[in-house]
PDB file of N, CA and C in Angstrom:
ATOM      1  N   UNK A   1       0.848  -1.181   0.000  1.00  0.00           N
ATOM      2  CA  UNK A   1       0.000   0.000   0.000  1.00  0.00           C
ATOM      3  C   UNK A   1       0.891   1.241   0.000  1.00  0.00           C
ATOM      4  N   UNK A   2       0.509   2.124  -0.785  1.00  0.00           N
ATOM      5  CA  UNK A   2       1.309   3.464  -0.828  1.00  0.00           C
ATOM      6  C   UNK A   2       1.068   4.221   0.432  1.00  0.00           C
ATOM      7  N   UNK A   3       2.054   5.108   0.369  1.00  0.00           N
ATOM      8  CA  UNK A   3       1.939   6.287   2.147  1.00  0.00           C
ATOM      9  C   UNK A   3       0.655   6.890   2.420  1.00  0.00           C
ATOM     10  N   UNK A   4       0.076   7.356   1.107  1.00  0.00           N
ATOM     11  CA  UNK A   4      -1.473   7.901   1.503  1.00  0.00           C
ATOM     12  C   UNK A   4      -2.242   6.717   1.788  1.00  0.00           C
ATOM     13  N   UNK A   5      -2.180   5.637   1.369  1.00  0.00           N
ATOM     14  CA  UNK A   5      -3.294   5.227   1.550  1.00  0.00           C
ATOM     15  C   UNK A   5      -3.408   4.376   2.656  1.00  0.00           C
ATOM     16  N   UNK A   6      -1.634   4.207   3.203  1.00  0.00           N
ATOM     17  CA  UNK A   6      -1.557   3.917   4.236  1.00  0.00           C
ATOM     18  C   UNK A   6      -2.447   4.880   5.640  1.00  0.00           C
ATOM     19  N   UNK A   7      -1.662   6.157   5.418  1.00  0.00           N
ATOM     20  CA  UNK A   7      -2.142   7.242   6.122  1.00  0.00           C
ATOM     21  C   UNK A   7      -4.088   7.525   6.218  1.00  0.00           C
ATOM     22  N   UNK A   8      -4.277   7.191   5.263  1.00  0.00           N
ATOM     23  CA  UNK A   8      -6.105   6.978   4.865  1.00  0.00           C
ATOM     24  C   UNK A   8      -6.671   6.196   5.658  1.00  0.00           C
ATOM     25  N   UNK A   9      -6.138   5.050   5.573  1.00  0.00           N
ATOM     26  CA  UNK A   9      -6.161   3.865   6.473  1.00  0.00           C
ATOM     27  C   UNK A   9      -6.464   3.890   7.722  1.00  0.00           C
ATOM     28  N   UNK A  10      -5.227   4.522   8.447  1.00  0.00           N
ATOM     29  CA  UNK A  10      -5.081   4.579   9.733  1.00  0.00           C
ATOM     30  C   UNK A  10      -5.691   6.067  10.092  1.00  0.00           C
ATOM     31  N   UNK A  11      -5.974   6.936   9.078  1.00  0.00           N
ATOM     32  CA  UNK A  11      -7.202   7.821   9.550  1.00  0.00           C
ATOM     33  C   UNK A  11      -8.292   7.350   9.812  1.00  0.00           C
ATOM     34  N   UNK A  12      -8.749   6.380   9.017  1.00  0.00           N
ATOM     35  CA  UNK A  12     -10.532   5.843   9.023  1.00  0.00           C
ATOM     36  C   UNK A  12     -10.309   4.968  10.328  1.00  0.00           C
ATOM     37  N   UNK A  13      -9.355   4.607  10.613  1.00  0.00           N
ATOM     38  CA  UNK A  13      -9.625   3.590  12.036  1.00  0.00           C
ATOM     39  C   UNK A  13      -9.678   4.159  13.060  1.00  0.00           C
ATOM     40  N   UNK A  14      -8.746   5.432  12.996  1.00  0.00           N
ATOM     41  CA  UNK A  14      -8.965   6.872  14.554  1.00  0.00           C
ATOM     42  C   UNK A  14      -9.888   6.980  14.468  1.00  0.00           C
ATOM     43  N   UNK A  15     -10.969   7.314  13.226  1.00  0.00           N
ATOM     44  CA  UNK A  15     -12.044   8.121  13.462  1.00  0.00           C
ATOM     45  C   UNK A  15     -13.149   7.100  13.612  1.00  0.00           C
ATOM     46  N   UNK A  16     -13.111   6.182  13.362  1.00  0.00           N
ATOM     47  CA  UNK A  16     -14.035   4.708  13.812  1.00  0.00           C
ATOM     48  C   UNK A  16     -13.949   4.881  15.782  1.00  0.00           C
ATOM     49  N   UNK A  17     -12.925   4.827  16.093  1.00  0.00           N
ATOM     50  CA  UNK A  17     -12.444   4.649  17.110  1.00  0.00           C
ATOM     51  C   UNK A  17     -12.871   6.005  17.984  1.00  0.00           C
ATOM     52  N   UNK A  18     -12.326   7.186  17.657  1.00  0.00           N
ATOM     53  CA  UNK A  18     -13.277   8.108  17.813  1.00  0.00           C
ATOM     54  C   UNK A  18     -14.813   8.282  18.199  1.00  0.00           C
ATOM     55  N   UNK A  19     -15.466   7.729  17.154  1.00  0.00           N
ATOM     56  CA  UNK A  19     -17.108   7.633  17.097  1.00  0.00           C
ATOM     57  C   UNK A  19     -17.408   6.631  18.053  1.00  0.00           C
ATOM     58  N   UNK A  20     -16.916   6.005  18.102  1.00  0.00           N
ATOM     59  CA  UNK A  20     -17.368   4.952  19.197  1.00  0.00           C
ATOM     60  C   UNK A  20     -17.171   5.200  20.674  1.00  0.00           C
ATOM     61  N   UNK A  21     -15.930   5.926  20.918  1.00  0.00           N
ATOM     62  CA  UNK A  21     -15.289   6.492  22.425  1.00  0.00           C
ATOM     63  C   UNK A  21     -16.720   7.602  22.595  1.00  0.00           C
ATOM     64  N   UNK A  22     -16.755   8.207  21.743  1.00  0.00           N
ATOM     65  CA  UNK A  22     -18.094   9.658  22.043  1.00  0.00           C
ATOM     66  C   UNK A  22     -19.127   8.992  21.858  1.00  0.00           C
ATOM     67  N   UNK A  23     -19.999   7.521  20.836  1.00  0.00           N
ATOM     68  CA  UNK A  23     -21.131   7.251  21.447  1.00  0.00           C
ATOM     69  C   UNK A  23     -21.142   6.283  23.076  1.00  0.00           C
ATOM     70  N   UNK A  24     -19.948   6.233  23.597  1.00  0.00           N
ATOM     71  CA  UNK A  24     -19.604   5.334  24.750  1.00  0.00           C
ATOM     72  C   UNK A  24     -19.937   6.239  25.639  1.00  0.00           C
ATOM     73  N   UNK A  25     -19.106   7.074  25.546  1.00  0.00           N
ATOM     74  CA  UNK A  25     -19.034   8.858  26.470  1.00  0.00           C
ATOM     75  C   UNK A  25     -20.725   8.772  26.934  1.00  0.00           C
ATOM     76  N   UNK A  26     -21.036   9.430  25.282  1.00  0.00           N
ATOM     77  CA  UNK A  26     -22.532   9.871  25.255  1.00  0.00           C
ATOM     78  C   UNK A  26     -23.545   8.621  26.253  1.00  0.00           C
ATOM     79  N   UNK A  27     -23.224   7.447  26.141  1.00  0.00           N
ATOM     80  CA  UNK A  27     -24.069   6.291  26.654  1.00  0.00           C
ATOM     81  C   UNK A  27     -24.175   6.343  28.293  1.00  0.00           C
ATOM     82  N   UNK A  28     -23.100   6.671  28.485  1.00  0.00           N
ATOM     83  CA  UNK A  28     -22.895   6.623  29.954  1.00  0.00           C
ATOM     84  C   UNK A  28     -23.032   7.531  30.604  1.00  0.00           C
ATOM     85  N   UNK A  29     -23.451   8.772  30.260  1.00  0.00           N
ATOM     86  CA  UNK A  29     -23.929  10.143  30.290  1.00  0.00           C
ATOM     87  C   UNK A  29     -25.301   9.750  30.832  1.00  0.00           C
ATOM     88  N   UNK A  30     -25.762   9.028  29.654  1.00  0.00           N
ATOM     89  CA  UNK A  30     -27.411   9.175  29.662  1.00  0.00           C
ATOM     90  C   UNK A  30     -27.767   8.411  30.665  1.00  0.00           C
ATOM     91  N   UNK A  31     -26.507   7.140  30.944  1.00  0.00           N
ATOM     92  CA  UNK A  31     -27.464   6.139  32.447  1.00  0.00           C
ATOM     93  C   UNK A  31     -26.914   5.913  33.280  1.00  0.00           C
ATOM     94  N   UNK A  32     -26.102   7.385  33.708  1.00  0.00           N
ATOM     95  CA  UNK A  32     -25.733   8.078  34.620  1.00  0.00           C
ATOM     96  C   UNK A  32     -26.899   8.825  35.100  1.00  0.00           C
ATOM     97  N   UNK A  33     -27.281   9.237  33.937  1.00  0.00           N
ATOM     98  CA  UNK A  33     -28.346  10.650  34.354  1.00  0.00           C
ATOM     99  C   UNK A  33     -30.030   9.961  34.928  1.00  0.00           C
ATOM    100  N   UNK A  34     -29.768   9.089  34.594  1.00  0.00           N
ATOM    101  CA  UNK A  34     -31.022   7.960  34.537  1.00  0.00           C
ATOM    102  C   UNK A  34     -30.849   7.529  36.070  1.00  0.00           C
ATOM    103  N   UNK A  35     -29.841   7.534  36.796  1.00  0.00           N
ATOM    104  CA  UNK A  35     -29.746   6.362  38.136  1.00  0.00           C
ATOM    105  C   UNK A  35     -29.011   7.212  38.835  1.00  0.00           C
ATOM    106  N   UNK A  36     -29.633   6.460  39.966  1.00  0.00           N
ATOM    107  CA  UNK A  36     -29.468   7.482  41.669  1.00  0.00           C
ATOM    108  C   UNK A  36     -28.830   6.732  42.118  1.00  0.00           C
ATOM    109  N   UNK A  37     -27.822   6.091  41.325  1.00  0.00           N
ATOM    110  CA  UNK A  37     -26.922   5.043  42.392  1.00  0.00           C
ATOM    111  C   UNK A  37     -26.210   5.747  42.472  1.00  0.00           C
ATOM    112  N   UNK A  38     -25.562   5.365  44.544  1.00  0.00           N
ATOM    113  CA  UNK A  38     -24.021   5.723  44.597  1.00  0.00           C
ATOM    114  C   UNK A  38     -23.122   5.252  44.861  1.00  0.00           C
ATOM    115  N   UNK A  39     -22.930   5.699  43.572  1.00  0.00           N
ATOM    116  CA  UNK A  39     -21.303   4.404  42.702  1.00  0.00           C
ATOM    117  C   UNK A  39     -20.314   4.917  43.252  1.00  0.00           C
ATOM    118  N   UNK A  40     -20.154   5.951  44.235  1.00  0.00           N
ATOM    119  CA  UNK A  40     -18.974   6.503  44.951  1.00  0.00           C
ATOM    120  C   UNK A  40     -18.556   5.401  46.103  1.00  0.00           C
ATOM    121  N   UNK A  41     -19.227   4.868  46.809  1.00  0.00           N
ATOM    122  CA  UNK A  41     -19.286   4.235  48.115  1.00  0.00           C
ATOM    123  C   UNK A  41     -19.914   2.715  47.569  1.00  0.00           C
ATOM    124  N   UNK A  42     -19.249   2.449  45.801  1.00  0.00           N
ATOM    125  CA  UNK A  42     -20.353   0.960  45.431  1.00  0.00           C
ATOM    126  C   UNK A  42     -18.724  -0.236  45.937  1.00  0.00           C
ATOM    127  N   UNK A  43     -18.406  -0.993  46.831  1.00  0.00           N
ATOM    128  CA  UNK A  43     -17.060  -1.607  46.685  1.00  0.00           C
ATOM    129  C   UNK A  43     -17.234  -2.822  45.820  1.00  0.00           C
ATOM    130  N   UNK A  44     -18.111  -3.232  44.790  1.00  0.00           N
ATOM    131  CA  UNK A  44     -17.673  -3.824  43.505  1.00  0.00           C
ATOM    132  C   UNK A  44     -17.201  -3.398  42.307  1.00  0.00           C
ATOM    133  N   UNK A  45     -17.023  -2.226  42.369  1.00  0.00           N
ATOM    134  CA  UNK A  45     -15.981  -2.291  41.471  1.00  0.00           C
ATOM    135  C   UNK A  45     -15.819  -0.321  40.900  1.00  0.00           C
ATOM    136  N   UNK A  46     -15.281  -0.271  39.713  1.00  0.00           N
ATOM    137  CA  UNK A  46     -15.319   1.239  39.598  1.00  0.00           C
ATOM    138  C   UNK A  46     -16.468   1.623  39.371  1.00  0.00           C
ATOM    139  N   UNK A  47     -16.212   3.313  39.439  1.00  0.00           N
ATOM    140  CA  UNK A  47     -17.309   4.265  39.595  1.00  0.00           C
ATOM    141  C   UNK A  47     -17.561   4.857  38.185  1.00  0.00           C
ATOM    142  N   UNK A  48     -18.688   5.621  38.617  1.00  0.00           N
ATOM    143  CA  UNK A  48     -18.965   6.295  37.040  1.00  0.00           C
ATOM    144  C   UNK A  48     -18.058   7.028  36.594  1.00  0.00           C
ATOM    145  N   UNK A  49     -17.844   7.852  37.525  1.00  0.00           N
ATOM    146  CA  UNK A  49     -16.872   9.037  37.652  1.00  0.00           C
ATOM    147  C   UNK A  49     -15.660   8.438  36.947  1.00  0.00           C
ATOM    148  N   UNK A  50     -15.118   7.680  37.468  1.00  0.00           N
ATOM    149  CA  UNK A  50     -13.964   6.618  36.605  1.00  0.00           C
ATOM    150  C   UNK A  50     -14.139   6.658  35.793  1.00  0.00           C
ATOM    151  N   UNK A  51     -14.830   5.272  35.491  1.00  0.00           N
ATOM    152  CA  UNK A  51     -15.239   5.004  33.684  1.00  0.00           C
ATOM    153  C   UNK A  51     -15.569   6.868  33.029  1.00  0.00           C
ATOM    154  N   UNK A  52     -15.951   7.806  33.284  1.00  0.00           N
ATOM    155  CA  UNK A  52     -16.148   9.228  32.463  1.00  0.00           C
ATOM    156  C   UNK A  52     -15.277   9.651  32.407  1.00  0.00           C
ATOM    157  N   UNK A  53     -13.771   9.610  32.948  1.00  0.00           N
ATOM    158  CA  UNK A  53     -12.730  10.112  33.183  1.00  0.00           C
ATOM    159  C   UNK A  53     -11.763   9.523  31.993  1.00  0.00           C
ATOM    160  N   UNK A  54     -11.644   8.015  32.101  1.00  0.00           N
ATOM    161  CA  UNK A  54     -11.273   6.538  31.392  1.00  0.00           C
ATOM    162  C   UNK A  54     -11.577   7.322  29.933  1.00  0.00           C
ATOM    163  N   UNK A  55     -13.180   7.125  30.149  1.00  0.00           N
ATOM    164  CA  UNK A  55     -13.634   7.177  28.407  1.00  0.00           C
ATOM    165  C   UNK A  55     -13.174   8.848  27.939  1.00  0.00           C
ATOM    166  N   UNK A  56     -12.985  10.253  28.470  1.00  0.00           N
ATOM    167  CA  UNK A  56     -12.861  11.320  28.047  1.00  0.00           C
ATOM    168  C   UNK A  56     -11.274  11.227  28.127  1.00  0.00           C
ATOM    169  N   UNK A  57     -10.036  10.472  28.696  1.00  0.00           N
ATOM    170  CA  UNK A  57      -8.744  10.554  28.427  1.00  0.00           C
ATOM    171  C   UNK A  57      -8.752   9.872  27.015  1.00  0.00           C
ATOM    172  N   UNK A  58      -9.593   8.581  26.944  1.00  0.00           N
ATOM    173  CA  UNK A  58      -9.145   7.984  25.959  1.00  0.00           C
ATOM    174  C   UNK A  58      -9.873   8.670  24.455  1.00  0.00           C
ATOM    175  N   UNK A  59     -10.718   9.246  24.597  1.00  0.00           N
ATOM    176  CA  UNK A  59     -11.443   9.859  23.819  1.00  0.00           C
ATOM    177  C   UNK A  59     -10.360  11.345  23.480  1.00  0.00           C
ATOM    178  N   UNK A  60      -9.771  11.807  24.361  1.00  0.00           N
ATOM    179  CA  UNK A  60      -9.024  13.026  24.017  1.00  0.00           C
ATOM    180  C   UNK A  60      -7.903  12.629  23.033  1.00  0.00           C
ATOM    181  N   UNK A  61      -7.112  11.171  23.495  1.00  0.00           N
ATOM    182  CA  UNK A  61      -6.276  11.028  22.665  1.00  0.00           C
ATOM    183  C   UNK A  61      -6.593  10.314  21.379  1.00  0.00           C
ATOM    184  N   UNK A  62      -7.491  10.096  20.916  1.00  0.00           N
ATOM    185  CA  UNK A  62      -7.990   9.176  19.996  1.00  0.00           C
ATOM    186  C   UNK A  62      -8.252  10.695  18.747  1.00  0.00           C
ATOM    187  N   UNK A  63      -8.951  11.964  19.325  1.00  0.00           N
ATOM    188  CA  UNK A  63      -9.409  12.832  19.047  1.00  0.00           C
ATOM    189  C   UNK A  63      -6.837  13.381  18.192  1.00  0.00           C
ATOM    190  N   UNK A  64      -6.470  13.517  19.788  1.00  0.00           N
ATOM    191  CA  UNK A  64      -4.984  13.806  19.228  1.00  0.00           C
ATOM    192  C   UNK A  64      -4.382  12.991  17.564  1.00  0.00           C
ATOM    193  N   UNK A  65      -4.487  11.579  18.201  1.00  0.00           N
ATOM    194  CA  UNK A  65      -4.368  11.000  16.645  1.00  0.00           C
ATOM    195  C   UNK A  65      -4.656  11.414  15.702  1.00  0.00           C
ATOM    196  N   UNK A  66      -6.162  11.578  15.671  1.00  0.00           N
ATOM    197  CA  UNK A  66      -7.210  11.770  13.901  1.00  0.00           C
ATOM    198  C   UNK A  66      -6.233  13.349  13.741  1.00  0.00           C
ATOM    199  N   UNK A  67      -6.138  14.368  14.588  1.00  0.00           N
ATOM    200  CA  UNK A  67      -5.724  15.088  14.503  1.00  0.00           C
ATOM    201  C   UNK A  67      -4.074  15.088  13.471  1.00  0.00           C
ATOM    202  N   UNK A  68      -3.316  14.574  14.155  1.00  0.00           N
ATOM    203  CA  UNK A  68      -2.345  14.029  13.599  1.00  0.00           C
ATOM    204  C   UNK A  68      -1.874  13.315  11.849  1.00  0.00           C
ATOM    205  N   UNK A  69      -2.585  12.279  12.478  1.00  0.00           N
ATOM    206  CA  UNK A  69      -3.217  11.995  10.745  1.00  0.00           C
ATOM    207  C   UNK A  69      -3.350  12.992   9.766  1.00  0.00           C
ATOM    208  N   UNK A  70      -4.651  13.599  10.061  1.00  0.00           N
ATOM    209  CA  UNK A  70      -5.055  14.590   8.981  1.00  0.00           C
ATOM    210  C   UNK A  70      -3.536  15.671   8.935  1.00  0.00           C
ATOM    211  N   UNK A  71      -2.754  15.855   9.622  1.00  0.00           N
ATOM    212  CA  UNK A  71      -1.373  17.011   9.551  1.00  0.00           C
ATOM    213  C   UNK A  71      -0.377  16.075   8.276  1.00  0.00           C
ATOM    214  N   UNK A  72      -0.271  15.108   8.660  1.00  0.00           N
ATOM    215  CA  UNK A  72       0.600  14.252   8.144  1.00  0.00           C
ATOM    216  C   UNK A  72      -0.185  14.266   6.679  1.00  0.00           C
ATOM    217  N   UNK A  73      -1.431  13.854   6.400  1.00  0.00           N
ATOM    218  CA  UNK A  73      -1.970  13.804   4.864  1.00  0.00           C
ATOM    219  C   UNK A  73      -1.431  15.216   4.191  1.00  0.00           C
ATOM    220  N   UNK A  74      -1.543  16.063   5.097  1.00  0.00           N
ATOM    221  CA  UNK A  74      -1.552  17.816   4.590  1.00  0.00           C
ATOM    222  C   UNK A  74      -0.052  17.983   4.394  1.00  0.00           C
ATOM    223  N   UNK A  75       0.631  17.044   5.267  1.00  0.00           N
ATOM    224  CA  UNK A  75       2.113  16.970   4.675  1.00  0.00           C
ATOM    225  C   UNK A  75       2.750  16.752   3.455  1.00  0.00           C
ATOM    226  N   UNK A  76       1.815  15.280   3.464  1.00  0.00           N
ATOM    227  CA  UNK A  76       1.986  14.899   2.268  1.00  0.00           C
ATOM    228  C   UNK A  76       1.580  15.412   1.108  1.00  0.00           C
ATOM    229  N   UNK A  77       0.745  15.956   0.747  1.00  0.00           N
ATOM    230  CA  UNK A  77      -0.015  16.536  -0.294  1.00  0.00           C
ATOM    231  C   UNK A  77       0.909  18.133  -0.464  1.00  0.00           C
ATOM    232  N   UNK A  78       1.977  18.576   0.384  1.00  0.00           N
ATOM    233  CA  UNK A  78       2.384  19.184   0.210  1.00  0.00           C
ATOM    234  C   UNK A  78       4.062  19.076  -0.233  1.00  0.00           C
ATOM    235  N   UNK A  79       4.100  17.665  -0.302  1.00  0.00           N
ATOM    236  CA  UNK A  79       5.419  17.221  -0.477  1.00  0.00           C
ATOM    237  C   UNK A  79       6.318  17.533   0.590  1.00  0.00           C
ATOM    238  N   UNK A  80       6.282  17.573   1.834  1.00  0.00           N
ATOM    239  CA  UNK A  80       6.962  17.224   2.980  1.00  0.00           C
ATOM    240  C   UNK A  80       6.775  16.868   4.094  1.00  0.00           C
ATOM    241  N   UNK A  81       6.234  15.979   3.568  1.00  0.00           N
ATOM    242  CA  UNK A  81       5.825  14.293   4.574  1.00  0.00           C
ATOM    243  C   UNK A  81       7.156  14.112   4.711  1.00  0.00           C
ATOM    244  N   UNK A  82       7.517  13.332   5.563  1.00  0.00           N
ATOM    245  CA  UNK A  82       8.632  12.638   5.929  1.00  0.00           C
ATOM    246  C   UNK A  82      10.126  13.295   6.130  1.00  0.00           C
ATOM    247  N   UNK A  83       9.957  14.614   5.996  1.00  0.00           N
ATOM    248  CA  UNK A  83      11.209  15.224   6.398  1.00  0.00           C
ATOM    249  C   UNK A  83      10.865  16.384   7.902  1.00  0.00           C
ATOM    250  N   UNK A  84      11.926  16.046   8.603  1.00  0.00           N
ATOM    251  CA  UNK A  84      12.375  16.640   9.700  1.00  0.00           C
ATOM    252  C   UNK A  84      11.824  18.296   9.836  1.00  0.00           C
ATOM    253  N   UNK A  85      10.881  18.427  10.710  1.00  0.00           N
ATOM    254  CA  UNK A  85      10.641  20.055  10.927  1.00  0.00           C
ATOM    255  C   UNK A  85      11.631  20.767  11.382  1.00  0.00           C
ATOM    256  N   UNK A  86      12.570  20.294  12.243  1.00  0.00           N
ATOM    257  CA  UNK A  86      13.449  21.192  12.815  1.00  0.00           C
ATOM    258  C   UNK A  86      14.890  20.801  12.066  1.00  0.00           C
ATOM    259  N   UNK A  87      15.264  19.849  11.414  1.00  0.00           N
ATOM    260  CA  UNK A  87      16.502  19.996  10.773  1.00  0.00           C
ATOM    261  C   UNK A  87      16.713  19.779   9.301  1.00  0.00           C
ATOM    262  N   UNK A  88      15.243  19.611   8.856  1.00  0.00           N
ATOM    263  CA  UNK A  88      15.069  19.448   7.552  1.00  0.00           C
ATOM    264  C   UNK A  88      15.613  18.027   6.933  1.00  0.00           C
ATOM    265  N   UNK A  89      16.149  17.132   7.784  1.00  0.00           N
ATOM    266  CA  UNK A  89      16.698  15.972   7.051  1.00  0.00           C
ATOM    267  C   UNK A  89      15.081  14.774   6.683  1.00  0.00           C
ATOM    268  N   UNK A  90      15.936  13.939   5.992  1.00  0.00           N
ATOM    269  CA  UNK A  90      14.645  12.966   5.946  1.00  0.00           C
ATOM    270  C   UNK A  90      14.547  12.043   7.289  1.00  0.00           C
ATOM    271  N   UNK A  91      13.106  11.726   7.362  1.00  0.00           N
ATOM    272  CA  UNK A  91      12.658  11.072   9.043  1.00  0.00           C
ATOM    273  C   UNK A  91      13.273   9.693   8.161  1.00  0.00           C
ATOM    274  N   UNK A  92      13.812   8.583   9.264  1.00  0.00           N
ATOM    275  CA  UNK A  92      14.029   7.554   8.395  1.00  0.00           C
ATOM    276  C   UNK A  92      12.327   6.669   8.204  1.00  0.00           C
ATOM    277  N   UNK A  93      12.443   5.225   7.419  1.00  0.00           N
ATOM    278  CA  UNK A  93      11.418   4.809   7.023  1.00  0.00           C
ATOM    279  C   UNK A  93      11.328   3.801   8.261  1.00  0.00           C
ATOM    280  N   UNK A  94      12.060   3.753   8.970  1.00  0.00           N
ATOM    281  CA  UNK A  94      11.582   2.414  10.019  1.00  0.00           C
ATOM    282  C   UNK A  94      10.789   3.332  11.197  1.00  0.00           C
ATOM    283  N   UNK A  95      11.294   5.063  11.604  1.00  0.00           N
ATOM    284  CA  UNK A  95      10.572   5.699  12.441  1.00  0.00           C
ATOM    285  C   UNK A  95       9.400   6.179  11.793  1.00  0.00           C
ATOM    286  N   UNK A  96       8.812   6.170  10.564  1.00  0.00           N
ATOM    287  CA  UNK A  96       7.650   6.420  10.186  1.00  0.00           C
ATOM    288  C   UNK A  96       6.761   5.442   9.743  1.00  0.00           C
ATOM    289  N   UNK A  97       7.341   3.917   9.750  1.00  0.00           N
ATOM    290  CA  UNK A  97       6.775   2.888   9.888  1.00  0.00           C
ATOM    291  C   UNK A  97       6.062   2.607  11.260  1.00  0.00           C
ATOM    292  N   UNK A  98       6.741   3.190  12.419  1.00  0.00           N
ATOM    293  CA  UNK A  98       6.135   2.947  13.858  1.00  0.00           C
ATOM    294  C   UNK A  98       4.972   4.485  14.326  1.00  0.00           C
ATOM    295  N   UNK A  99       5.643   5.030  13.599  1.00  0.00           N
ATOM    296  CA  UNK A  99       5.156   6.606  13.962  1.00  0.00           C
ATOM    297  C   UNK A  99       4.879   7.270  12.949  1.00  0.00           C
ATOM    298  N   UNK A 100       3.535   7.056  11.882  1.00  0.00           N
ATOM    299  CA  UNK A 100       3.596   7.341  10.500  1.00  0.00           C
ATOM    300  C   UNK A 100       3.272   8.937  10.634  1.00  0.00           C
ATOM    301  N   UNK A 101       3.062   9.288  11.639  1.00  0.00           N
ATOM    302  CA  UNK A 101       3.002  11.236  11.342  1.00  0.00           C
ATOM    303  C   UNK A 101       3.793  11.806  12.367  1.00  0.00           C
ATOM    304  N   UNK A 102       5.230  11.817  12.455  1.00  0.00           N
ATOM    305  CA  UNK A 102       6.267  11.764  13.545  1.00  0.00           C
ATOM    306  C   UNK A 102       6.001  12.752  12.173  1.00  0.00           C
ATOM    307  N   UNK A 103       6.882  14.380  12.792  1.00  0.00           N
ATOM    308  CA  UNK A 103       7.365  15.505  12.113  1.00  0.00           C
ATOM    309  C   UNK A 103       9.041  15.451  12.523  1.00  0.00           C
ATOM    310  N   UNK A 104       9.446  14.910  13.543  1.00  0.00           N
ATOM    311  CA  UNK A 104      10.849  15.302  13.692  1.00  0.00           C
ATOM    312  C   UNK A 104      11.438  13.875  13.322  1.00  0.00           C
ATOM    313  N   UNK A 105      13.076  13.653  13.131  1.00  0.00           N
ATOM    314  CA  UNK A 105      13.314  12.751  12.957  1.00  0.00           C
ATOM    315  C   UNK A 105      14.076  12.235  14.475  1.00  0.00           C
ATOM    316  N   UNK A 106      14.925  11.097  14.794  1.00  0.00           N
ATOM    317  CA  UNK A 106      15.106  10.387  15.803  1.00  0.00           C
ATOM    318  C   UNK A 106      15.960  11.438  16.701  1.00  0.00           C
ATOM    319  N   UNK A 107      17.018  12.112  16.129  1.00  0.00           N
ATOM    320  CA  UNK A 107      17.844  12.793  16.941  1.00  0.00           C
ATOM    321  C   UNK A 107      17.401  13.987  17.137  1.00  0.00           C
ATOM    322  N   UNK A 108      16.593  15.096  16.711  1.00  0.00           N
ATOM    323  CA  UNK A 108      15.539  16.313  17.019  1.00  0.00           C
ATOM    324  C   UNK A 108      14.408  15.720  18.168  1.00  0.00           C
ATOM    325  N   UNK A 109      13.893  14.511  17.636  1.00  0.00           N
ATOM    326  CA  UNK A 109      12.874  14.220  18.962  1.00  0.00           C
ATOM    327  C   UNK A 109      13.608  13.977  20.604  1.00  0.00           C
ATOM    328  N   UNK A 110      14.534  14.092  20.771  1.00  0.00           N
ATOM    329  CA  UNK A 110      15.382  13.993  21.767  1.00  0.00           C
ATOM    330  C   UNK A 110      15.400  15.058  22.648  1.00  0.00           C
TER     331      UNK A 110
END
């Protein structure tokens, strides 16, 4: 698969991933709002408060990714995908194999 469509790829799966963290969010909102339990003082197990905390960290970074992604497409489409923001060299291909929208290369990220 080529770099965009790699990058395409692993956009549509953030944002899958995405939609699902915010209808999770949204779910637990609603039967939260629904129940007078108190899950503060429940000792089987975690609280709402938790799990809303859980689902809005993981939801923030899921949100960072897609973010990411879409920089890296805009990179590319601009012809400087894969080279170094701060020293201009090329990122190598094994750190953008692990980290496909890394802007710096190994020795700048330091």
């Amino acid at each position: 698969m080529d770099r965009d469509g790699e990058l395409h790829r692993l956009r549509e799966e953030a944002l899958a991933q995405v939609e699902r963290l915010d209808a999770d969010l949204h779910e637990l909102f609603e039967a939260s709002r629904s129940s007078n339990a108190d899950d503060e003082h429940d000792p089987e197990g975690s609280t709402i408060a938790f799990e809303r905390a859980q689902l809005t960290a993981l939801l923030a970074a899921g949100r960072r990714r897609l973010a990411d992604l879409d920089a890296a497409l805009e990179r590319s489409a601009a012809g400087t995908y894969g080279f170094c923001e701060r020293c201009g060299k090329a990122i190598p291909a094994e750190r953008l194999a692990v980290r496909p929208f890394a802007v710096t290369c190994v020795s700048c990220a330091q």
